[in-house]
Protein backbone atom coordinates (compact mmCIF):
# COMPACT_ATOMS: atom_id res chain seq x y z
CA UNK A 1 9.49 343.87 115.59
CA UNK A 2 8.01 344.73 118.91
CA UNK A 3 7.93 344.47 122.48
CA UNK A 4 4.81 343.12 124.66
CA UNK A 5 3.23 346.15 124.51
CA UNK A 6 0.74 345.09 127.37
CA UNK A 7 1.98 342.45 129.66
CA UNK A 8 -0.51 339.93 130.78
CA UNK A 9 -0.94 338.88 134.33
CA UNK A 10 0.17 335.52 135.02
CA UNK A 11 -3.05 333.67 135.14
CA UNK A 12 -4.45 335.03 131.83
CA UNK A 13 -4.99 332.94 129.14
CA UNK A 14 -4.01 334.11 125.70
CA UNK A 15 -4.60 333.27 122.30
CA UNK A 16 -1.59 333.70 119.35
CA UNK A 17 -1.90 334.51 116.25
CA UNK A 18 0.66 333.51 113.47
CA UNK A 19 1.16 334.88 109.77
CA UNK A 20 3.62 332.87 107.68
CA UNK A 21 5.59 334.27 104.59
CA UNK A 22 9.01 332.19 103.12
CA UNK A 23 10.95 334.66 105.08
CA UNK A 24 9.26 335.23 108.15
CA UNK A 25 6.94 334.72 110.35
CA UNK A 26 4.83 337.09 112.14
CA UNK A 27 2.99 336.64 115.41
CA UNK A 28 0.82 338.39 117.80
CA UNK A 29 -0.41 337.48 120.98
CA UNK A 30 -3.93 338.46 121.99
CA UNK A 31 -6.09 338.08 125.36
CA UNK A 32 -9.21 336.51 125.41
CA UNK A 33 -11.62 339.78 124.98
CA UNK A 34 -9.23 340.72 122.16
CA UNK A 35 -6.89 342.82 123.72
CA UNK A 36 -3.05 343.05 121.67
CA UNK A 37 -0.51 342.26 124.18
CA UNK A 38 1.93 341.98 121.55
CA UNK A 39 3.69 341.71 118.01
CA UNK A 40 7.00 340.27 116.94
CA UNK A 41 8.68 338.66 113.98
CA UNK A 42 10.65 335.60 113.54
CA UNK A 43 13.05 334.00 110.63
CA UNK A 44 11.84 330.88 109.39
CA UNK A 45 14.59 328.67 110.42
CA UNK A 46 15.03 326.25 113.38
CA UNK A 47 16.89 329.24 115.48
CA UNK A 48 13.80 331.25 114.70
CA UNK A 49 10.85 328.77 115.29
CA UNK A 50 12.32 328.13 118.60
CA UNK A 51 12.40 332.04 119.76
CA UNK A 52 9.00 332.40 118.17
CA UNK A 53 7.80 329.33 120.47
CA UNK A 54 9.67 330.89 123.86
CA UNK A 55 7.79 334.21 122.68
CA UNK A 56 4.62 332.83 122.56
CA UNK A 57 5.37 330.52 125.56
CA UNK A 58 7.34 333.33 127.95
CA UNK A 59 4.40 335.30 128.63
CA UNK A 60 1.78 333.77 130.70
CA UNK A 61 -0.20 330.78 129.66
CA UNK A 62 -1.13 330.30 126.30
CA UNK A 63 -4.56 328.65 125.02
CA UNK A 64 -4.27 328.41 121.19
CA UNK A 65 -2.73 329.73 118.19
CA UNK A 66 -4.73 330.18 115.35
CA UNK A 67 -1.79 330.24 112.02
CA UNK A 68 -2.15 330.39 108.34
CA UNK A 69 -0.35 328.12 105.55
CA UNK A 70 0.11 324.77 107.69
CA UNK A 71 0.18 323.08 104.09
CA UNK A 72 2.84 325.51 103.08
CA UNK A 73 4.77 328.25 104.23
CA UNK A 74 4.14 327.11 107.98
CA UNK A 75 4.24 323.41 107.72
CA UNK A 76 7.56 323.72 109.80
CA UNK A 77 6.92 325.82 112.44
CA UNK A 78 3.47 324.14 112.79
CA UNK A 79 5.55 321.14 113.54
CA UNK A 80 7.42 322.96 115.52
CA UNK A 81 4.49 323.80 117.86
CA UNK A 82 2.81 320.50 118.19
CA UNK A 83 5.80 319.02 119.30
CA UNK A 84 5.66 321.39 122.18
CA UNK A 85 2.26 320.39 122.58
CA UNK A 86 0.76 323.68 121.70
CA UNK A 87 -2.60 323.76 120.58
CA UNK A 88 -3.07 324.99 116.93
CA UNK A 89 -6.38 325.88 114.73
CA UNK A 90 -5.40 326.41 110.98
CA UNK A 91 -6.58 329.66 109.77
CA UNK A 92 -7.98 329.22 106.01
CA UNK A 93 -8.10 333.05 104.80
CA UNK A 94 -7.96 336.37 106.34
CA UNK A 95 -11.33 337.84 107.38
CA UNK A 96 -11.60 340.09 103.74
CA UNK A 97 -14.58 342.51 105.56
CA UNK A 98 -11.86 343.60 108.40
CA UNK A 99 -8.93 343.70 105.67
CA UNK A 100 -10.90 346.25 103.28
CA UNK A 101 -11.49 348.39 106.59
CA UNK A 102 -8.57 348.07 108.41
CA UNK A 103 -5.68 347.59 105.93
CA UNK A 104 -3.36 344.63 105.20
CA UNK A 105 0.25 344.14 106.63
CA UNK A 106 1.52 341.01 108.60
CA UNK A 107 1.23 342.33 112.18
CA UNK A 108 -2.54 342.96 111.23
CA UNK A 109 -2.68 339.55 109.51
CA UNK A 110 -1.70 338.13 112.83
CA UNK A 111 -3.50 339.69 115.02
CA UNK A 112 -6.56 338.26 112.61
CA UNK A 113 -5.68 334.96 112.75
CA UNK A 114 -5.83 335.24 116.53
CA UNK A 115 -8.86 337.05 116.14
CA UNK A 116 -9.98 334.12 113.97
CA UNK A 117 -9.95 331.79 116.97
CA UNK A 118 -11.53 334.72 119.65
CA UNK A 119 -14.65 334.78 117.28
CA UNK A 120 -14.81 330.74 116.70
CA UNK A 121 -14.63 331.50 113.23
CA UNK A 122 -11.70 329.49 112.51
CA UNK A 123 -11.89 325.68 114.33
CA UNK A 124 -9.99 323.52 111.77
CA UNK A 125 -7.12 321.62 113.50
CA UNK A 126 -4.13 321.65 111.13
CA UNK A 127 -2.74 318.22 109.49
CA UNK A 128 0.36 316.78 111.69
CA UNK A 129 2.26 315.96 108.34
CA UNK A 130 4.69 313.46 110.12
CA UNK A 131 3.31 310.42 109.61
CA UNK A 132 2.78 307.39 106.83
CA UNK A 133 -0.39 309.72 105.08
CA UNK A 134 2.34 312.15 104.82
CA UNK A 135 4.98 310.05 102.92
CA UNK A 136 2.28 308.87 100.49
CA UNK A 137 1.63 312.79 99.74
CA UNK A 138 4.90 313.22 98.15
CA UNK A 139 4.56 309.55 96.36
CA UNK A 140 1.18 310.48 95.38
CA UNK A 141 2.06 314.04 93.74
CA UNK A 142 5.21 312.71 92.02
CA UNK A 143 2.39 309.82 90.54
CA UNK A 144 -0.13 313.09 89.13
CA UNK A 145 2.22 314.65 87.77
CA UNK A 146 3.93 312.43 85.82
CA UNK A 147 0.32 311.57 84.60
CA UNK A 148 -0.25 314.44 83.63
CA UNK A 149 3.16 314.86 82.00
CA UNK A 150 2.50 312.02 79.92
CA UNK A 151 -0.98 312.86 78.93
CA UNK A 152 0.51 316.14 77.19
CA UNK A 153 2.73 314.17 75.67
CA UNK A 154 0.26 312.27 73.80
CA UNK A 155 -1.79 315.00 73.06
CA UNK A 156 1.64 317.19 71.69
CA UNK A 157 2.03 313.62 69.27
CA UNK A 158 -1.51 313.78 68.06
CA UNK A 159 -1.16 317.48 66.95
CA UNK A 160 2.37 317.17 65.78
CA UNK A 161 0.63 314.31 63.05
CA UNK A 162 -2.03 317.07 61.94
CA UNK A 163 0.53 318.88 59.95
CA UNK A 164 3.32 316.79 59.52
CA UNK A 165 4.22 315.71 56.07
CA UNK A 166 2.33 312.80 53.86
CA UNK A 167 4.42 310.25 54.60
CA UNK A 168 5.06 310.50 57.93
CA UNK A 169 1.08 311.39 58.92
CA UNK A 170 0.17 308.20 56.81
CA UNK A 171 2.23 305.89 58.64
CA UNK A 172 1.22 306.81 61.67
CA UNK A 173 -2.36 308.65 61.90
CA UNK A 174 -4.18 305.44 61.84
CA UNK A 175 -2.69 303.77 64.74
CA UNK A 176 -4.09 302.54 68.14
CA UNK A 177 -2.30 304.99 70.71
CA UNK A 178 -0.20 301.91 72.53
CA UNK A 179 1.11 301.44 68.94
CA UNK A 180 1.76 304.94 67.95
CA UNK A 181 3.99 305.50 70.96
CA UNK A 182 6.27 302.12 69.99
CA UNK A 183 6.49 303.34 66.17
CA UNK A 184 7.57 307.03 67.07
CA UNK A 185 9.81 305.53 69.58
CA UNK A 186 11.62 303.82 66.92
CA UNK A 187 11.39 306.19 64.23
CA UNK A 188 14.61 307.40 62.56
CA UNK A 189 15.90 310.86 61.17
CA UNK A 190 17.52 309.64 57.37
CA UNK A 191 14.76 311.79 55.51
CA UNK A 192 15.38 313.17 52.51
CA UNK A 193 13.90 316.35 53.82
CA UNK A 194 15.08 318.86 57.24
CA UNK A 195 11.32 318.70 58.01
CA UNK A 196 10.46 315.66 58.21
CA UNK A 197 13.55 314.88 60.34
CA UNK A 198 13.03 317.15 62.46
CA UNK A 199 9.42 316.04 62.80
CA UNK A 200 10.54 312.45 63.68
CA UNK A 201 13.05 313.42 66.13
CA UNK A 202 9.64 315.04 67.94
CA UNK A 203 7.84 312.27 67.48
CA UNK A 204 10.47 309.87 68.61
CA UNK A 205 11.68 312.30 71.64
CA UNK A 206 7.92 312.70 72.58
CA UNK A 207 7.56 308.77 72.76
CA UNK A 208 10.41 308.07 74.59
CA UNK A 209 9.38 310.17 77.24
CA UNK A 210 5.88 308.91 77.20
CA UNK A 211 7.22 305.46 77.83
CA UNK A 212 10.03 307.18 80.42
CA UNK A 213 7.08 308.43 81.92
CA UNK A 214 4.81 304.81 81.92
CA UNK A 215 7.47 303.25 83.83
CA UNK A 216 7.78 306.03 86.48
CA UNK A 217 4.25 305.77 87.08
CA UNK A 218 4.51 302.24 87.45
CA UNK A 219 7.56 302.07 90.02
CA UNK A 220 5.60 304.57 91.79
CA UNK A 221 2.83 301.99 92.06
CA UNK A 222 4.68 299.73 93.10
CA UNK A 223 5.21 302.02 96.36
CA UNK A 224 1.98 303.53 96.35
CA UNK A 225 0.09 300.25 97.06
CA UNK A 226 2.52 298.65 100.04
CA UNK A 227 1.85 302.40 102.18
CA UNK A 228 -2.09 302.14 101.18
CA UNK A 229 -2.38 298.77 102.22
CA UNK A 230 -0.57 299.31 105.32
CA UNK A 231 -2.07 302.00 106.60
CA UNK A 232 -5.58 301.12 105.45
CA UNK A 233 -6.01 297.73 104.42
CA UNK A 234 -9.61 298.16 105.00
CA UNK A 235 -10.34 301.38 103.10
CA UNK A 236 -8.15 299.56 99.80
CA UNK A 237 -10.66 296.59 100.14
CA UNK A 238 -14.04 298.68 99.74
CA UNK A 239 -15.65 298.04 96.11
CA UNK A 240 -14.35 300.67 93.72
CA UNK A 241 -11.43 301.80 95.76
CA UNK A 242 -7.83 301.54 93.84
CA UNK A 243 -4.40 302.14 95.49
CA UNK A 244 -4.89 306.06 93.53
CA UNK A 245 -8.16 307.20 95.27
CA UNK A 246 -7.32 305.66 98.44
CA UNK A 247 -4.11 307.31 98.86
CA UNK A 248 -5.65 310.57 97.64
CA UNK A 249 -8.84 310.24 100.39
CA UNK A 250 -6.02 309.41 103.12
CA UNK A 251 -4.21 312.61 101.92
CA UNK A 252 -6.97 314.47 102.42
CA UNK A 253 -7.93 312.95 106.28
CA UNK A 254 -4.21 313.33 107.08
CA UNK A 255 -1.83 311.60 109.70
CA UNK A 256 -3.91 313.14 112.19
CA UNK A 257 -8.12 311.79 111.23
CA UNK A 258 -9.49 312.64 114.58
CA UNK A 259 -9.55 316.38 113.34
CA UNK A 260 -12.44 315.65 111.16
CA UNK A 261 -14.99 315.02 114.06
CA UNK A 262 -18.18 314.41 111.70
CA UNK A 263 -19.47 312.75 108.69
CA UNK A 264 -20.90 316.19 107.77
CA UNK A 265 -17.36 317.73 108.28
CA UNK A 266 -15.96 315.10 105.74
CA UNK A 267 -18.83 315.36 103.13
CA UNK A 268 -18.22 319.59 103.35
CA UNK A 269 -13.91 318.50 102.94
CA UNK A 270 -14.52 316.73 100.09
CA UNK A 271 -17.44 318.83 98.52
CA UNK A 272 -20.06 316.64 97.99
CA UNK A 273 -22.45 318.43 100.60
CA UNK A 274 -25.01 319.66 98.96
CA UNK A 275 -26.12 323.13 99.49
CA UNK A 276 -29.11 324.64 100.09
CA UNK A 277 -30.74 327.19 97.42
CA UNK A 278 -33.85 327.86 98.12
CA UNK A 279 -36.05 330.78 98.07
CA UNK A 280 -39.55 331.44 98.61
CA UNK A 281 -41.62 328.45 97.41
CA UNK A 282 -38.67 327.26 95.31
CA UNK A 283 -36.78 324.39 97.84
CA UNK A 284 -33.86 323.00 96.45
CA UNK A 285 -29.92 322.35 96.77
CA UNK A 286 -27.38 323.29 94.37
CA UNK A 287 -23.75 321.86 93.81
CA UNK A 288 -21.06 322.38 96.42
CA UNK A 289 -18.00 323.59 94.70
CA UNK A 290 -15.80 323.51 97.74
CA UNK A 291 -13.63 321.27 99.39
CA UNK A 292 -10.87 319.32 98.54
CA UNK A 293 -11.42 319.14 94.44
CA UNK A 294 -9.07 315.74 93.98
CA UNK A 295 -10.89 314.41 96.73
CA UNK A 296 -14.21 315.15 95.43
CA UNK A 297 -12.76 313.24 91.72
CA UNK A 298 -11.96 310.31 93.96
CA UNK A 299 -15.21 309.80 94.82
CA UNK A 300 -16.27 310.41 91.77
CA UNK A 301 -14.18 307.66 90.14
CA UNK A 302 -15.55 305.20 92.96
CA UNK A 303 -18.92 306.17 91.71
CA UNK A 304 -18.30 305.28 88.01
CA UNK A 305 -16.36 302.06 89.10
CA UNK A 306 -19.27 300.86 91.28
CA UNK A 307 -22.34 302.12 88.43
CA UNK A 308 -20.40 299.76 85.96
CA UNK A 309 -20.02 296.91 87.72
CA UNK A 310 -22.14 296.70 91.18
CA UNK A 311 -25.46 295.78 90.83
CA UNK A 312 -26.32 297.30 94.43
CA UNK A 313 -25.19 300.94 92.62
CA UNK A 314 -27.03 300.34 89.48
CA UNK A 315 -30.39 299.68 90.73
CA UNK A 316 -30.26 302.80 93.06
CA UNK A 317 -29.41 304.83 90.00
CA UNK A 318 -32.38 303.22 88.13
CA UNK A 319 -34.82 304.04 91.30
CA UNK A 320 -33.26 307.75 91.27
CA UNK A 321 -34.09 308.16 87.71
CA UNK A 322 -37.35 306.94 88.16
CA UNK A 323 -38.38 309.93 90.39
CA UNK A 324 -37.09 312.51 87.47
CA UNK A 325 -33.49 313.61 88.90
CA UNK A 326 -30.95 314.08 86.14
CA UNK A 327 -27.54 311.81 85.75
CA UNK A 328 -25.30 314.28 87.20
CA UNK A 329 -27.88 314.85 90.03
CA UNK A 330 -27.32 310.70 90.70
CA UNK A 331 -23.76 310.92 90.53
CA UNK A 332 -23.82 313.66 93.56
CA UNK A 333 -26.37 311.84 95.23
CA UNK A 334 -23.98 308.56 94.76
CA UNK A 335 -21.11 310.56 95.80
CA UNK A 336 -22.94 311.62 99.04
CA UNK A 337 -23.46 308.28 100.05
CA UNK A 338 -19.80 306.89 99.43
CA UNK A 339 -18.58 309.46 101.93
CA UNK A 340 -21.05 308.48 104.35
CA UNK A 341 -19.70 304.84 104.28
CA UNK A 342 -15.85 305.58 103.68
CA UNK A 343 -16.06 308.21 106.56
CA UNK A 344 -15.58 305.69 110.06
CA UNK A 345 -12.97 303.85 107.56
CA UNK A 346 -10.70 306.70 106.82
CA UNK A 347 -10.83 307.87 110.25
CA UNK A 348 -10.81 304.33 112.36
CA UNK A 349 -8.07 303.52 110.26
CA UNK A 350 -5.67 306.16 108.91
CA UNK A 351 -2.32 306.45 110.14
């Protein structure tokens, strides 16, 4: 796109900025006090994360680079750059304040993300995605889906029976829903009638790949729990915590846990830090809505394992009640707590 428009001198540090598309890649290079030495654009293949490297590299020292979309778009190139040992901060979102004055376009996206790291506004160190974590991800995504897959299919069964004919909706609408599935599995199509064959062939397609679906889920399982219990054997033996919310709390740490430096830093990841909403004689804290959302369910889950079967769990929620918080004001406060203890185990042990 461009040259180096102001050549450092050779003991200046600089700071890169990088804004990633499917395409291309855009990046700047910045000094210290904010001055743009340059702006350039690269393909996103191997050819082109190389040259965008040498770029950022053939100039003069480089501190850090500050890029956007490590969990997407730049998950290669990030690679890319760790490998050659440069130092990266992930960039969550461009500064919205500067984009309304300034304009958007990827050279200016760049030079934000670099700006981003000048101002200490962006410190996050990006996810290495090259290790054990990373391999559950994929395992662990295939598993949610095809959960949720097979929920719908249950739920398309149950509305298919509110207006199918007599016959068929009396057979079936009383039925457990382990035994619905088997009977529409097996249902046939000789009906006197084109609707309500065509009904059963839904029904019987829709239970087929419910139970299609059941044993995916279940093979997946069955290498879910070997990587879990591997790579944290201690976080998978913590009361309330299954093979599916300790693979999703490892996601979330990553390959890489040192990133996460504090307690505080994990409870804001996973949204369970309360925040403050006070005002004038009014002092309270209201519900974080941030973070990781499947995170913050997995601790949720642990929460409603341990208040229905650890007596530790239930008397704390009786003592809460006791001093006039509501139930969902427990379950945060539960929530809270679980972080605090998984915290040292996710990141002693991950990876």
């Amino acid at each position: 796109m461009t040259t180096m428009t102001h050549p450092p001198s050779t003991d200046q540090m600089m700071i890169g900025g990088i804004d990633t598309h499917r395409d291309s890649h855009t990046a700047a290079l910045l000094t210290h006090d904010g001055r743009v030495l340059g702006v350039d654009q690269f393909p996103t293949t191997t050819a082109g994360y190389q040259q965008l490297l040498e770029w950022l590299t053939g100039h003069g020292p480089l501190d850090r680079v500050g890029i956007e979309g490590t969990g997407s778009y730049g998950a290669g190139l990030a690679q890319v750059l760790q490998a050659a040992g440069i130092v990266l901060v992930e960039v969550d979102r461009p500064n919205r304040a500067n984009r309304r004055r300034v304009g958007k376009s990827d050279p200016t996206d760049a030079i934000e993300a670099a700006w981003a790291v000048i101002s200490g506004r962006a410190t996050g160190t990006p996810k290495t995605r090259t290790g054990p974590v990373e391999a559950l991800r994929y395992l662990h995504l295939t598993r949610r889906d095809a959960v949720a897959t097979r929920a719908r299919c249950q739920t398309q069964i149950r509305s298919t029976l509110v207006t199918a004919p007599d016959p068929i909706r009396q057979q079936l609408a009383s039925l457990s829903p382990t035994a619905l599935i088997r009977v529409c599995a097996t249902l046939t199509t000789d009906h006197d009638d084109q609707v309500s064959a065509a009904v059963a062939t839904r029904l019987r397609s829709l239970a087929r790949e419910h139970q299609w679906l059941t044993t995916e889920i279940t093979a997946l399982d069955h290498q879910i729990l070997p990587l879990v219990r591997q790579a944290n054997p201690q976080l998978l033996a913590t009361h309330g915590v299954g093979p599916t919310t300790a693979s999703q709390l490892m996601i979330t740490v990553g390959d890489n846990p040192d990133r996460i430096n504090t307690e505080a830093a994990f409870a804001m990841l996973t949204g369970v830090a309360p925040l403050p909403a006070s005002s004038g004689n009014t002092h309270r804290h209201r519900l974080n809505r941030g973070g990781d959302r499947q995170a913050n369910h997995a601790l949720w889950r642990i929460a409603m394992t341990r208040l229905a079967t650890d007596p530790r769990t239930q008397t704390y929620r009786n003592t809460y009640r006791t001093q006039g918080h509501t139930n969902p004001e427990t379950i945060r406060q539960l929530k809270r707590y679980i972080a605090r203890e998984l915290f040292p185990i996710l990141t002693r042990t991950t990876g």
